[in-house]
C-alpha atoms as a PDB file:
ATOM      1  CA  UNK A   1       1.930   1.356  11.074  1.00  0.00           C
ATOM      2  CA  UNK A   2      -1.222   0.764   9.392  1.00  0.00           C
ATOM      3  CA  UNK A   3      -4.140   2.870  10.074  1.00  0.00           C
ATOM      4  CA  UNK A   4      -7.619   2.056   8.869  1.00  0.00           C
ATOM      5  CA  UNK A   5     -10.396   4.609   8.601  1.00  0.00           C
ATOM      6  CA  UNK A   6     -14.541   3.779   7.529  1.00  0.00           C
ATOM      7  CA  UNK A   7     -15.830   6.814   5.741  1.00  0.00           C
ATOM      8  CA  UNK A   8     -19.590   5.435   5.958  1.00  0.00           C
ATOM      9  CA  UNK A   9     -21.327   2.559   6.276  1.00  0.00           C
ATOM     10  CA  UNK A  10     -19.663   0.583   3.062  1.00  0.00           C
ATOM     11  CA  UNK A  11     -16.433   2.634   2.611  1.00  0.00           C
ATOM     12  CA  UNK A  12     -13.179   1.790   4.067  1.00  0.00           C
ATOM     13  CA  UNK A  13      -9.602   2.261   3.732  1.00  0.00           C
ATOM     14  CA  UNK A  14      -6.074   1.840   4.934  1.00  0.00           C
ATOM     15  CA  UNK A  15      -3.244   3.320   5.059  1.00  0.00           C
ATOM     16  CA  UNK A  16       0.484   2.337   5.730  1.00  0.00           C
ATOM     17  CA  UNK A  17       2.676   5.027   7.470  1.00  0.00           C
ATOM     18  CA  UNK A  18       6.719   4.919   8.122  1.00  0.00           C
ATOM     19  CA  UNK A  19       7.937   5.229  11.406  1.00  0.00           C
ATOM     20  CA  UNK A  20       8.548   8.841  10.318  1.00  0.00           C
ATOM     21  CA  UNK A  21       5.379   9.719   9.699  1.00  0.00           C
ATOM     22  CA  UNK A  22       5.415   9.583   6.213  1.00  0.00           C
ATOM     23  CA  UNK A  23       2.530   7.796   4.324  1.00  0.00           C
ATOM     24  CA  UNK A  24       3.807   4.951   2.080  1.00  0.00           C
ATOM     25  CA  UNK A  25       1.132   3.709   1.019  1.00  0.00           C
ATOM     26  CA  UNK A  26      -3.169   4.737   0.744  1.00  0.00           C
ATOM     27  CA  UNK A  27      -4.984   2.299  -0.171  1.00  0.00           C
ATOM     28  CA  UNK A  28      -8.339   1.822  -2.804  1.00  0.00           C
ATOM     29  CA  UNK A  29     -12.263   1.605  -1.285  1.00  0.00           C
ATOM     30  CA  UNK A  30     -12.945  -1.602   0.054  1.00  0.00           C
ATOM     31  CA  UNK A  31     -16.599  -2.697   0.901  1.00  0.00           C
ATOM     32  CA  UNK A  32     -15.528  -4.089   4.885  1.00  0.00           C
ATOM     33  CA  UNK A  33     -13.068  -4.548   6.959  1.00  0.00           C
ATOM     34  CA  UNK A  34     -13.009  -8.594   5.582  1.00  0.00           C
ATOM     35  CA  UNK A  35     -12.488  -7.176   2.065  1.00  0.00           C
ATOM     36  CA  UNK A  36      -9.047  -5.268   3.898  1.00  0.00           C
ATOM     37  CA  UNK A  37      -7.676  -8.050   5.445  1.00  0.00           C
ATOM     38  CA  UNK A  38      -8.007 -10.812   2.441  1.00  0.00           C
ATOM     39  CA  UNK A  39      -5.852  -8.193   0.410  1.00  0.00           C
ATOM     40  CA  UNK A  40      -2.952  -7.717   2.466  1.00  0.00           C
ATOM     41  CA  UNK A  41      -3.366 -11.332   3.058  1.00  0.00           C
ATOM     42  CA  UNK A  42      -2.716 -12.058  -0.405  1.00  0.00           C
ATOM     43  CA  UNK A  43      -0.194  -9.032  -0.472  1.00  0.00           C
ATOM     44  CA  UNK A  44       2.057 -10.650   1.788  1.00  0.00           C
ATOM     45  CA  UNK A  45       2.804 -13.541  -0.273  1.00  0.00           C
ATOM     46  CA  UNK A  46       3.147 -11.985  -3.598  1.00  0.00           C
ATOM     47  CA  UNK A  47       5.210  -8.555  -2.273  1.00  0.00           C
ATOM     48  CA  UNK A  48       8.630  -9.971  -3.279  1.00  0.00           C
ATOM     49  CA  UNK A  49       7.214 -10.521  -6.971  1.00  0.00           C
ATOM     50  CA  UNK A  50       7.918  -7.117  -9.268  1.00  0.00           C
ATOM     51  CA  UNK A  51       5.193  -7.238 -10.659  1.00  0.00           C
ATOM     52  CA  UNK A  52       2.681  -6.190  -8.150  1.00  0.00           C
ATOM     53  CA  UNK A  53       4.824  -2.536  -8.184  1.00  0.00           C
ATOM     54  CA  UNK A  54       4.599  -0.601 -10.595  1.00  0.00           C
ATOM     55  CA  UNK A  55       6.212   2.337 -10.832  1.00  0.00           C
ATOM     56  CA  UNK A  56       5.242   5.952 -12.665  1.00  0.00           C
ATOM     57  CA  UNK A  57       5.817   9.165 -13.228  1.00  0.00           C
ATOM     58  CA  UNK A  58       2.804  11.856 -12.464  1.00  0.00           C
ATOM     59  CA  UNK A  59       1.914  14.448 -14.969  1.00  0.00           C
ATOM     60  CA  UNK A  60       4.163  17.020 -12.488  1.00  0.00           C
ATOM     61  CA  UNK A  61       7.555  14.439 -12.889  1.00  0.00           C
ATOM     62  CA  UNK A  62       7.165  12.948  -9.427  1.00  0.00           C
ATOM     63  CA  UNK A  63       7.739   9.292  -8.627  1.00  0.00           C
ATOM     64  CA  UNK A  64       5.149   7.367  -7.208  1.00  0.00           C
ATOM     65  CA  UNK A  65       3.994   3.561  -7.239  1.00  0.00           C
ATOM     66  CA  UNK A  66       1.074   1.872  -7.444  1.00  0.00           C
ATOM     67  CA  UNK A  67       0.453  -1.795  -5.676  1.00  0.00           C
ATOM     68  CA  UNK A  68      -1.450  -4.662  -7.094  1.00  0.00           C
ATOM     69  CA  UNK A  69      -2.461  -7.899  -6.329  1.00  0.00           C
ATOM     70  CA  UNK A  70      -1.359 -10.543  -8.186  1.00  0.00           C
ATOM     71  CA  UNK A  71      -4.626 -10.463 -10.429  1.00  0.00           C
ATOM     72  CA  UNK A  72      -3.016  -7.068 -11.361  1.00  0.00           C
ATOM     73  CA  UNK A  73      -6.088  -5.121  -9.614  1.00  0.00           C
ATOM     74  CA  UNK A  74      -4.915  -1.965  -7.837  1.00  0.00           C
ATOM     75  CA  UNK A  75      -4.653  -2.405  -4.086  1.00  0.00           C
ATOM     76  CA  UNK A  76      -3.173   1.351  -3.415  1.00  0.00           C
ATOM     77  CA  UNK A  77      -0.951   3.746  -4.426  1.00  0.00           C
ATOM     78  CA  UNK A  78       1.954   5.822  -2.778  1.00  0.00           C
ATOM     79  CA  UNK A  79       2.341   9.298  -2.185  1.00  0.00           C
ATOM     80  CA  UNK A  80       4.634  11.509  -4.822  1.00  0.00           C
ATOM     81  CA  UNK A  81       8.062  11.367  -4.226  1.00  0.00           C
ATOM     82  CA  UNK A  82      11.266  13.579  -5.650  1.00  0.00           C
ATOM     83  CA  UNK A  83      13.170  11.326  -6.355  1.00  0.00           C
ATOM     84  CA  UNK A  84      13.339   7.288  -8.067  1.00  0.00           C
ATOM     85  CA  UNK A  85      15.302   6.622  -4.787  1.00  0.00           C
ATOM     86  CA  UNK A  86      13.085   7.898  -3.150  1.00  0.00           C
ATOM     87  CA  UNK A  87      10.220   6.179  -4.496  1.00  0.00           C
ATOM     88  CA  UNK A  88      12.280   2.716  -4.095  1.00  0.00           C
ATOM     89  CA  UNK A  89      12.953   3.228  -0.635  1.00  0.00           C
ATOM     90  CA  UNK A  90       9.397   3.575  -0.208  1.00  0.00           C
ATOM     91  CA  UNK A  91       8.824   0.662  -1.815  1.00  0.00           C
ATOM     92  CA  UNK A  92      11.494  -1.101  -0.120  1.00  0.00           C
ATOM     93  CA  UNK A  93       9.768   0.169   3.548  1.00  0.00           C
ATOM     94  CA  UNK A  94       6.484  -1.363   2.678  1.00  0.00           C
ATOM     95  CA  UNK A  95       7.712  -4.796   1.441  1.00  0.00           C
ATOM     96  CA  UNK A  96       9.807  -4.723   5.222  1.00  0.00           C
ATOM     97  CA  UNK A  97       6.627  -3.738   6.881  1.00  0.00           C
ATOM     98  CA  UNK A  98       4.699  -6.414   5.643  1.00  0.00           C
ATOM     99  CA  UNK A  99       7.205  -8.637   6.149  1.00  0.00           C
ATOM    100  CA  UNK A 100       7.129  -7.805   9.848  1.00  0.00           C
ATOM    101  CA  UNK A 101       3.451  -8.331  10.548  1.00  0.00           C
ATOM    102  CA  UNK A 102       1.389 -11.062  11.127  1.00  0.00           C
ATOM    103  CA  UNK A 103      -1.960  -9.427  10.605  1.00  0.00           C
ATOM    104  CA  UNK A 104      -3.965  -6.360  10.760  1.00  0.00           C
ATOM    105  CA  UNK A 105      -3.320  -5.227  14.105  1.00  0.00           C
ATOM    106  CA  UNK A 106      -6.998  -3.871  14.012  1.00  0.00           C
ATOM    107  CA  UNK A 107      -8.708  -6.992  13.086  1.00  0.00           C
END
């Protein structure tokens, strides 16, 4: 599910949750709602490349990702996870999810 929230007037942001209720994915500022759907526009076509995930460790030794688009500016990043597994099942979620929609259901 993706969920998108305006903070004020030139402030918005999304976020992509599993069917569990886990977030996947929370995404950078973006000016409008335009800005939003242009990205995961883009995002859709390039998910399958590796290079627009890249993966890191956090100062604590959690996993956690962070997308780009394919002009390697950060889109979003994921949540810490526990595990590389789980981290790559995470990753593996929000490539499926994006696979399985056609646009912003918001938009």
């Amino acid at each position: 599910m993706i969920e998108i929230k305006k903070y004020n007037e030139n402030v918005y942001r999304f976020r992509v949750t599993a069917s569990t209720g886990h977030a996947i994915l929370e995404s950078i500022d973006f000016s409008n709602m335009e800005d939003i759907k242009n990205s995961v526009t883009e995002l859709q076509a390039s998910l399958n490349e590796r290079k627009v995930f890249e993966r890191r460790t956090d100062h604590s030794g959690k996993f956690i990702f962070q997308l780009k688009n394919k002009d390697g500016q950060l889109i979003g990043s994921s949540l810490p996870y526990s595990s590389e597994a789980g981290m790559e099942n995470g990753i593996k979620n929000l490539k499926t999810y994006f696979d399985t929609i056609s646009m912003f259901p918001e938009l």
